[in-house]
C-alpha atoms as a PDB file:
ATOM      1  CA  UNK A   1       0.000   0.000   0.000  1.00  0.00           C
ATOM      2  CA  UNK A   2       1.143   3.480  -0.993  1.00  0.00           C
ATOM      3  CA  UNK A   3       2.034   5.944   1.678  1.00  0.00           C
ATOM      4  CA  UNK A   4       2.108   9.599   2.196  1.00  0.00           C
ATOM      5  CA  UNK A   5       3.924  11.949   5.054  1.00  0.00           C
ATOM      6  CA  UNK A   6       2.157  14.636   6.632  1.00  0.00           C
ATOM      7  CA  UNK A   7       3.670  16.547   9.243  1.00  0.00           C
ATOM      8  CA  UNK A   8       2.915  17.980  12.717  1.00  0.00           C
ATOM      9  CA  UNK A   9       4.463  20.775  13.626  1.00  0.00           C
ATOM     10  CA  UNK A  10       5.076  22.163  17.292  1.00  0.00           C
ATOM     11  CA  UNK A  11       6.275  25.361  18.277  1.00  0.00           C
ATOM     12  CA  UNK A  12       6.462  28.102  21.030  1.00  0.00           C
ATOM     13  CA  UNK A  13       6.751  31.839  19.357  1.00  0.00           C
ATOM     14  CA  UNK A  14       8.419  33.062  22.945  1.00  0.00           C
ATOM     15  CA  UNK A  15       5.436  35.515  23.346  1.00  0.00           C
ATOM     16  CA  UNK A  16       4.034  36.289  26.367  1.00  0.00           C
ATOM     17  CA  UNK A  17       0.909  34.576  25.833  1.00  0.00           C
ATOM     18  CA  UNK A  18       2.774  31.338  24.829  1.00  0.00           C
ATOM     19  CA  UNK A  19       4.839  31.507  27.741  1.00  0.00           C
ATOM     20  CA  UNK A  20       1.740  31.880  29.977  1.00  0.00           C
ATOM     21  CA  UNK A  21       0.695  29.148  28.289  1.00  0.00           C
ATOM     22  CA  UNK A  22       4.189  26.865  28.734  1.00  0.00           C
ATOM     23  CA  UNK A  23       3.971  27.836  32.498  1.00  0.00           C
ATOM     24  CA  UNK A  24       0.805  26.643  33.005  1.00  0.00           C
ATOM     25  CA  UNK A  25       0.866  23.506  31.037  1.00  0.00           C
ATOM     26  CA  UNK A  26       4.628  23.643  32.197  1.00  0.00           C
ATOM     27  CA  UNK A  27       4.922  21.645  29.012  1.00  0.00           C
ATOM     28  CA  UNK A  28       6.913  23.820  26.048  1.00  0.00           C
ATOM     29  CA  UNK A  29       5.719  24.189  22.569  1.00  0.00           C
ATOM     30  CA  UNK A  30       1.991  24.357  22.790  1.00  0.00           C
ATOM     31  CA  UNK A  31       0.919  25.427  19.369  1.00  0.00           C
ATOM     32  CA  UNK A  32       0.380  23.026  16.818  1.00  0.00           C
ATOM     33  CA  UNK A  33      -0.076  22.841  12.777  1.00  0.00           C
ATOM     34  CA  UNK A  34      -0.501  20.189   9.990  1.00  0.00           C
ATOM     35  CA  UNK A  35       1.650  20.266   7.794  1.00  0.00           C
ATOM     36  CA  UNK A  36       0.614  18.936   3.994  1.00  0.00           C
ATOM     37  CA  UNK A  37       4.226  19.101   2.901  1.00  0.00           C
ATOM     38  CA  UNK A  38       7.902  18.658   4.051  1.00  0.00           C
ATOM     39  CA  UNK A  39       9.150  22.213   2.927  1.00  0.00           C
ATOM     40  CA  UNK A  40       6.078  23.856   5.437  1.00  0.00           C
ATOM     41  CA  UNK A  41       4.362  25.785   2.647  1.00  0.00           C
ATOM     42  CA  UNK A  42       1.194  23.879   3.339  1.00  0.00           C
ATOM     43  CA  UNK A  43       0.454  24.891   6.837  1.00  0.00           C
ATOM     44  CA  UNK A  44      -2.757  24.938   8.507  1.00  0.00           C
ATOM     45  CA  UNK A  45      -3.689  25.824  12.337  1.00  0.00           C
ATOM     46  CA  UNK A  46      -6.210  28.015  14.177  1.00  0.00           C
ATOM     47  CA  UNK A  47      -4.742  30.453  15.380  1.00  0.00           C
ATOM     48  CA  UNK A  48      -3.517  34.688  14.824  1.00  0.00           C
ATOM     49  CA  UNK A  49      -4.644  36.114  11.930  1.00  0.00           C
ATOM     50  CA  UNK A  50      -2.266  38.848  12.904  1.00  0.00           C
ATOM     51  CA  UNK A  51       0.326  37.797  14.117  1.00  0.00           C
ATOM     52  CA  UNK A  52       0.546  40.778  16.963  1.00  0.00           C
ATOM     53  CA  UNK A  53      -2.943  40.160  18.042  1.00  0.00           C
ATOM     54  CA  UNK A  54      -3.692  37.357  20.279  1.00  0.00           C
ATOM     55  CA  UNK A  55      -7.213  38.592  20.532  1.00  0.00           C
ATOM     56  CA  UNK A  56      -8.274  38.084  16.404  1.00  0.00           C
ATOM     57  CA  UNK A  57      -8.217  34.184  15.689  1.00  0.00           C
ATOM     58  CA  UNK A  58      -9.714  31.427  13.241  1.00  0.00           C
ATOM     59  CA  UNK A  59      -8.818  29.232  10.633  1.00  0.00           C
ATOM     60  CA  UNK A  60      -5.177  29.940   9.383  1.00  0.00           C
ATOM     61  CA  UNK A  61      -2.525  29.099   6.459  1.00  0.00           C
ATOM     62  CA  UNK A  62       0.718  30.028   8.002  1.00  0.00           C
ATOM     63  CA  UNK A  63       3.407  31.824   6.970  1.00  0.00           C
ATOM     64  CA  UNK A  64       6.089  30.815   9.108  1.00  0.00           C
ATOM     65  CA  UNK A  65       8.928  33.043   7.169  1.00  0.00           C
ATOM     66  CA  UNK A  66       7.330  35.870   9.117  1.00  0.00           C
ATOM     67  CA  UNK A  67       9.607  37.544  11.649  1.00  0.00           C
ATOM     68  CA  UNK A  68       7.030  37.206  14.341  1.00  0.00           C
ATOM     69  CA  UNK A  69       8.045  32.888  13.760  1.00  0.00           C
ATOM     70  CA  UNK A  70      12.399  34.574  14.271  1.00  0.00           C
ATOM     71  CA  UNK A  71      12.490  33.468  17.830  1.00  0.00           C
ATOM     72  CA  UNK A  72      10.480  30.156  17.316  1.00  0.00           C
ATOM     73  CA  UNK A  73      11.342  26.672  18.934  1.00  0.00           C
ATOM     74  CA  UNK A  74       9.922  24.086  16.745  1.00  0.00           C
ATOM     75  CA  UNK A  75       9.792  20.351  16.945  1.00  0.00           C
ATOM     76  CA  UNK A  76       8.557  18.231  13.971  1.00  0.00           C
ATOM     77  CA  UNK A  77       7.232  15.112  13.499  1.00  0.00           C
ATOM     78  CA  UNK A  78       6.322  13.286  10.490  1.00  0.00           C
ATOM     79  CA  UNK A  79       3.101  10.858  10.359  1.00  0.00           C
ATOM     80  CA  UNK A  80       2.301   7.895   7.389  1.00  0.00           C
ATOM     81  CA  UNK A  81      -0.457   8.279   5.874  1.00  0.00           C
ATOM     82  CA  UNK A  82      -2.273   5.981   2.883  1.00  0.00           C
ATOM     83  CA  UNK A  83      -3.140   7.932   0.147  1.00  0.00           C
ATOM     84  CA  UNK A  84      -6.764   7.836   0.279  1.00  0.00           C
ATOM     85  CA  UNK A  85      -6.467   9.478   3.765  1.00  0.00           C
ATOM     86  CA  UNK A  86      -3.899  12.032   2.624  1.00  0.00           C
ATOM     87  CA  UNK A  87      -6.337  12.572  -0.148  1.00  0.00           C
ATOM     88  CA  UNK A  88      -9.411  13.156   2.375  1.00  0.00           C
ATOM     89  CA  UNK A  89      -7.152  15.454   4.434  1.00  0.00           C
ATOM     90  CA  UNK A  90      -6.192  18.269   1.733  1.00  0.00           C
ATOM     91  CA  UNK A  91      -9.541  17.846   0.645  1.00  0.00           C
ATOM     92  CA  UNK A  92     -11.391  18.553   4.002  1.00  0.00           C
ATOM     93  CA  UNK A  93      -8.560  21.084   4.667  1.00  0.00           C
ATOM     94  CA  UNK A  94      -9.106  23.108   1.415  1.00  0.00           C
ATOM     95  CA  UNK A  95     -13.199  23.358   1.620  1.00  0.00           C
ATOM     96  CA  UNK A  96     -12.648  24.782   5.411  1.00  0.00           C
ATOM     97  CA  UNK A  97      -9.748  27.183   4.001  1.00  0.00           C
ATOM     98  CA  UNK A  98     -12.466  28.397   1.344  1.00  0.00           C
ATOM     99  CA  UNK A  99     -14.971  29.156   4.128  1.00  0.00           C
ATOM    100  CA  UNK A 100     -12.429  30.428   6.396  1.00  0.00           C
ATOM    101  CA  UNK A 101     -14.548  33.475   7.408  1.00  0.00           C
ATOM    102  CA  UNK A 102     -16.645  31.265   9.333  1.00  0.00           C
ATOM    103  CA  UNK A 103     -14.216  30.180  11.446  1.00  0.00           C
ATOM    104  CA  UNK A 104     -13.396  31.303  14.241  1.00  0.00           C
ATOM    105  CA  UNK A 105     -11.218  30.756  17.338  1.00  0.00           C
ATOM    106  CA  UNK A 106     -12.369  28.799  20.308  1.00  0.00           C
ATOM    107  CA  UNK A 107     -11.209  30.660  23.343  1.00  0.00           C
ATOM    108  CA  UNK A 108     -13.555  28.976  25.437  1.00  0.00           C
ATOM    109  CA  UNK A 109     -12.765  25.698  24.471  1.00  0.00           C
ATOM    110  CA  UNK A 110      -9.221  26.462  25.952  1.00  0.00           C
ATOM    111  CA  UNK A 111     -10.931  27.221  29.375  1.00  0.00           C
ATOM    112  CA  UNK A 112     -12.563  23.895  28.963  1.00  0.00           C
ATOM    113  CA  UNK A 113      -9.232  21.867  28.717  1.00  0.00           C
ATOM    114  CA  UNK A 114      -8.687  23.596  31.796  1.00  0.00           C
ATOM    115  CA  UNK A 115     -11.622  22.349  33.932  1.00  0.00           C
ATOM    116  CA  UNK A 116     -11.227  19.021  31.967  1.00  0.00           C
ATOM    117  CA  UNK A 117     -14.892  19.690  30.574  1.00  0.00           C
ATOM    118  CA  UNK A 118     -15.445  20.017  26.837  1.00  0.00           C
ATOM    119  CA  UNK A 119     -16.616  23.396  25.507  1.00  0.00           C
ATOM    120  CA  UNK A 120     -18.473  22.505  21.760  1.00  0.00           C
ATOM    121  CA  UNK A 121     -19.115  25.405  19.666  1.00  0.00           C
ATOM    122  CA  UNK A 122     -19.957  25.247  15.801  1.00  0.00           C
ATOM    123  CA  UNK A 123     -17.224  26.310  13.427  1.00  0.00           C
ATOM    124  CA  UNK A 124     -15.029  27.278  16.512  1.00  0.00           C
ATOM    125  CA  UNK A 125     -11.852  25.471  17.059  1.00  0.00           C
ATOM    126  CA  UNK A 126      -8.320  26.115  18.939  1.00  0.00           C
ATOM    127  CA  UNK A 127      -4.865  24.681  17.283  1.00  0.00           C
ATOM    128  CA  UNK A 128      -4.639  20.745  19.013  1.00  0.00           C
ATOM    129  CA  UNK A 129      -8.544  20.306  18.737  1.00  0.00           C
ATOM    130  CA  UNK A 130      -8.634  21.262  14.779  1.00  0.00           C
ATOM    131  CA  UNK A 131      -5.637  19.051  14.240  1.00  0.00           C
ATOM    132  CA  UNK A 132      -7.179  15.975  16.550  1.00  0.00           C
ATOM    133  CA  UNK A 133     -10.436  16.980  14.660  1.00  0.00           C
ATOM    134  CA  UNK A 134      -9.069  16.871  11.337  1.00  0.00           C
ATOM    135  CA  UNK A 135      -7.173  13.516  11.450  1.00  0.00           C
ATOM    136  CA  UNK A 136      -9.687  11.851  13.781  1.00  0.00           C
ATOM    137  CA  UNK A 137     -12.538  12.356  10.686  1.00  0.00           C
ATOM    138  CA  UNK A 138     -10.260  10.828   7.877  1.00  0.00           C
ATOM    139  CA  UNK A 139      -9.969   7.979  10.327  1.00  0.00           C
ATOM    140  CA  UNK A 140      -6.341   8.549  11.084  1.00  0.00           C
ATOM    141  CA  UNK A 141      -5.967   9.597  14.485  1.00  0.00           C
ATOM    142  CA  UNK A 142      -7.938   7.918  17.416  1.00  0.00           C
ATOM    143  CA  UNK A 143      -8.192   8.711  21.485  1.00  0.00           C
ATOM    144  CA  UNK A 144     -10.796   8.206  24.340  1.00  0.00           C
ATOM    145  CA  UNK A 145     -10.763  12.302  24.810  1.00  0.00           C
ATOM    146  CA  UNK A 146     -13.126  13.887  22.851  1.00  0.00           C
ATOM    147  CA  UNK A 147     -11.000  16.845  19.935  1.00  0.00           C
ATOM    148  CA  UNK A 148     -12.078  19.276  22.499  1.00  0.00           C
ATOM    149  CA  UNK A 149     -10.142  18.166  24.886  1.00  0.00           C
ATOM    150  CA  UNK A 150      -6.896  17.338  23.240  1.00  0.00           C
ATOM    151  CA  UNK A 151      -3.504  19.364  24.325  1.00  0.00           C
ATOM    152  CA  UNK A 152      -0.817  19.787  21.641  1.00  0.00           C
ATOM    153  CA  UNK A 153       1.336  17.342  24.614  1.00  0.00           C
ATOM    154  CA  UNK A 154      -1.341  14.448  23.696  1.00  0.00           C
ATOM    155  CA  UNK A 155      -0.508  14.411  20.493  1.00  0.00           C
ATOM    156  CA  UNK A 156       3.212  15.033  21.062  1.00  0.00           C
ATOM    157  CA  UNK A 157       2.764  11.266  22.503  1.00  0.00           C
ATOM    158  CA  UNK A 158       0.573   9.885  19.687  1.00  0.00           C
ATOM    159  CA  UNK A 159       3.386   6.974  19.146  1.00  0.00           C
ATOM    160  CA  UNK A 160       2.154   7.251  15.235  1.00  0.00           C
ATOM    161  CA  UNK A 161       4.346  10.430  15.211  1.00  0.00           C
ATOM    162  CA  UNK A 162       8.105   9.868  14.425  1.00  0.00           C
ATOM    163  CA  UNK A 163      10.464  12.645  15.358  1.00  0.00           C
ATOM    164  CA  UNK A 164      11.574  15.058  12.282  1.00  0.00           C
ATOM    165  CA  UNK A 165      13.115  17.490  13.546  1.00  0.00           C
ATOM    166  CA  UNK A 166      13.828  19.524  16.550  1.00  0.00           C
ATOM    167  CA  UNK A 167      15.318  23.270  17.112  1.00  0.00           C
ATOM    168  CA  UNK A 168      15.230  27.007  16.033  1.00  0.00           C
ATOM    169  CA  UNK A 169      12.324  26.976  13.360  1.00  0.00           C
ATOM    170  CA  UNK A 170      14.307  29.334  11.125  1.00  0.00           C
ATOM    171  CA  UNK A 171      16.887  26.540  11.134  1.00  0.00           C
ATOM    172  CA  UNK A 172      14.762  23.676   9.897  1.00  0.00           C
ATOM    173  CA  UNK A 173      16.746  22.683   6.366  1.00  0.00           C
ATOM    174  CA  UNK A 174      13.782  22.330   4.372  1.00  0.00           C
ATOM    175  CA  UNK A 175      11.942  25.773   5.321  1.00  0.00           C
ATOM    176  CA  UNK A 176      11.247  27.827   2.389  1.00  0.00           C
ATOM    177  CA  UNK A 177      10.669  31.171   1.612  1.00  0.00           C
ATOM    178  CA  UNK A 178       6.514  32.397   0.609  1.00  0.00           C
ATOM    179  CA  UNK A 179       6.453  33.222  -2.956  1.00  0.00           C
ATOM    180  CA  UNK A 180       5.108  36.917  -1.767  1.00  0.00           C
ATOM    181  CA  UNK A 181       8.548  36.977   0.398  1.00  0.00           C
ATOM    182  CA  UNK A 182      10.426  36.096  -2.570  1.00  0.00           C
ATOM    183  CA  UNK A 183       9.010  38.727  -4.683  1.00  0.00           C
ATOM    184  CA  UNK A 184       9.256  41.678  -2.076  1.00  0.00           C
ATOM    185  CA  UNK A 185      12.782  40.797  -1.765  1.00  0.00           C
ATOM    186  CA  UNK A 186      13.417  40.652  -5.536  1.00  0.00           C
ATOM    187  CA  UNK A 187      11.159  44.053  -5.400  1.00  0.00           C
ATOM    188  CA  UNK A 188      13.666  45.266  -3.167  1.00  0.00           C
ATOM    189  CA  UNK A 189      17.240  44.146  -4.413  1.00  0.00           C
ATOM    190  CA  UNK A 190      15.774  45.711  -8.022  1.00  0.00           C
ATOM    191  CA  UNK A 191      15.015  48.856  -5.917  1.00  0.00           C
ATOM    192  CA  UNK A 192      18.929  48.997  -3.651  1.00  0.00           C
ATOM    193  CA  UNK A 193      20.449  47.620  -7.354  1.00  0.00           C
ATOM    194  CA  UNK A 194      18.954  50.966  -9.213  1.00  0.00           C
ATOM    195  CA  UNK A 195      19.974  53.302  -6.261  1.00  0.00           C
END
């Protein structure tokens, strides 16, 4: 049977709402993404939609050559897949990234993890339940706790998951520069090259 690899990606951005977070979970890297490809183009979370604004969340493609993702820890871990599942993956992945306006971020639901009681709102998620969610409907991922209750650390432990790498995010070999990146910077060495 033909396999694919999707990856999970964990990381701490060393802000002070993910070190509130690390001290109270005192666990590190508590954010977590899918990852459709090995170069991290294909990123999905909930999370920021600005990256200075803990406050405005939802659905999310990541771009992790931002500078707010400079100080990031990362570790990442790479998961087999068959290809029908990989298949049902990008494909529930792209119809929620083409209603992304609906979605929003599911604050409450991180209250609920808390007080070990599961918070359930429609279209809301927060990073490890949209990533349990996600790989629990194509059949891949499977756990007595409901999505809603799932920390990035459970699935840290998934023993699925085979470690990828593990360091400075801006260090990871295979991390690629956004298109839009690449063309402000060619924008910009056009611009210094004419001056």
């Amino acid at each position: 049977m033909k396999t694919k690899t999707v990856y999970l990606l964990f990381l701490s951005t060393g802000t002070l709402l993910a070190k509130t977070i690390d001290l109270y979970t005192k666990q590190s890297l508590n954010h977590v993404s899918i990852a459709l490809d090995q170069d991290l183009k294909l990123v999905y979370s909930f999370g920021r939609k600005r990256p200075h604004n803990p406050f405005i969340g939802g659905f999310i493609r990541e771009n992790l050559s931002l500078p707010f993702f400079n100080r990031s820890m990362c570790a990442i871990y790479q998961l087999k897949v068959t290809e029908e599942e990989y298949a049902q993956l990008v494909e529930q992945i792209m119809i929620m990234e083409s209603h992304k306006h609906l979605y929003r971020y599911n604050f409450l639901g991180l209250f609920g993890v808390m007080l070990n009681k599961e918070f359930h709102r429609e279209n809301a998620f927060f990073c490890s339940q949209f990533v349990a969610s996600m790989l629990q409907e194509c059949g891949i991922y499977h756990s007595a706790k409901p999505p809603g209750l799932i920390r990035p650390q459970d699935l840290r432990d998934w023993r699925e998951l085979t470690p990828f790498y593990y360091g400075k995010l801006k260090d990871y070999p295979y991390l690629t520069v956004h298109a839009e990146q690449e063309q402000r910077k060619s924008w910009r060495s056009s611009f210094f090259r004419l001056s």
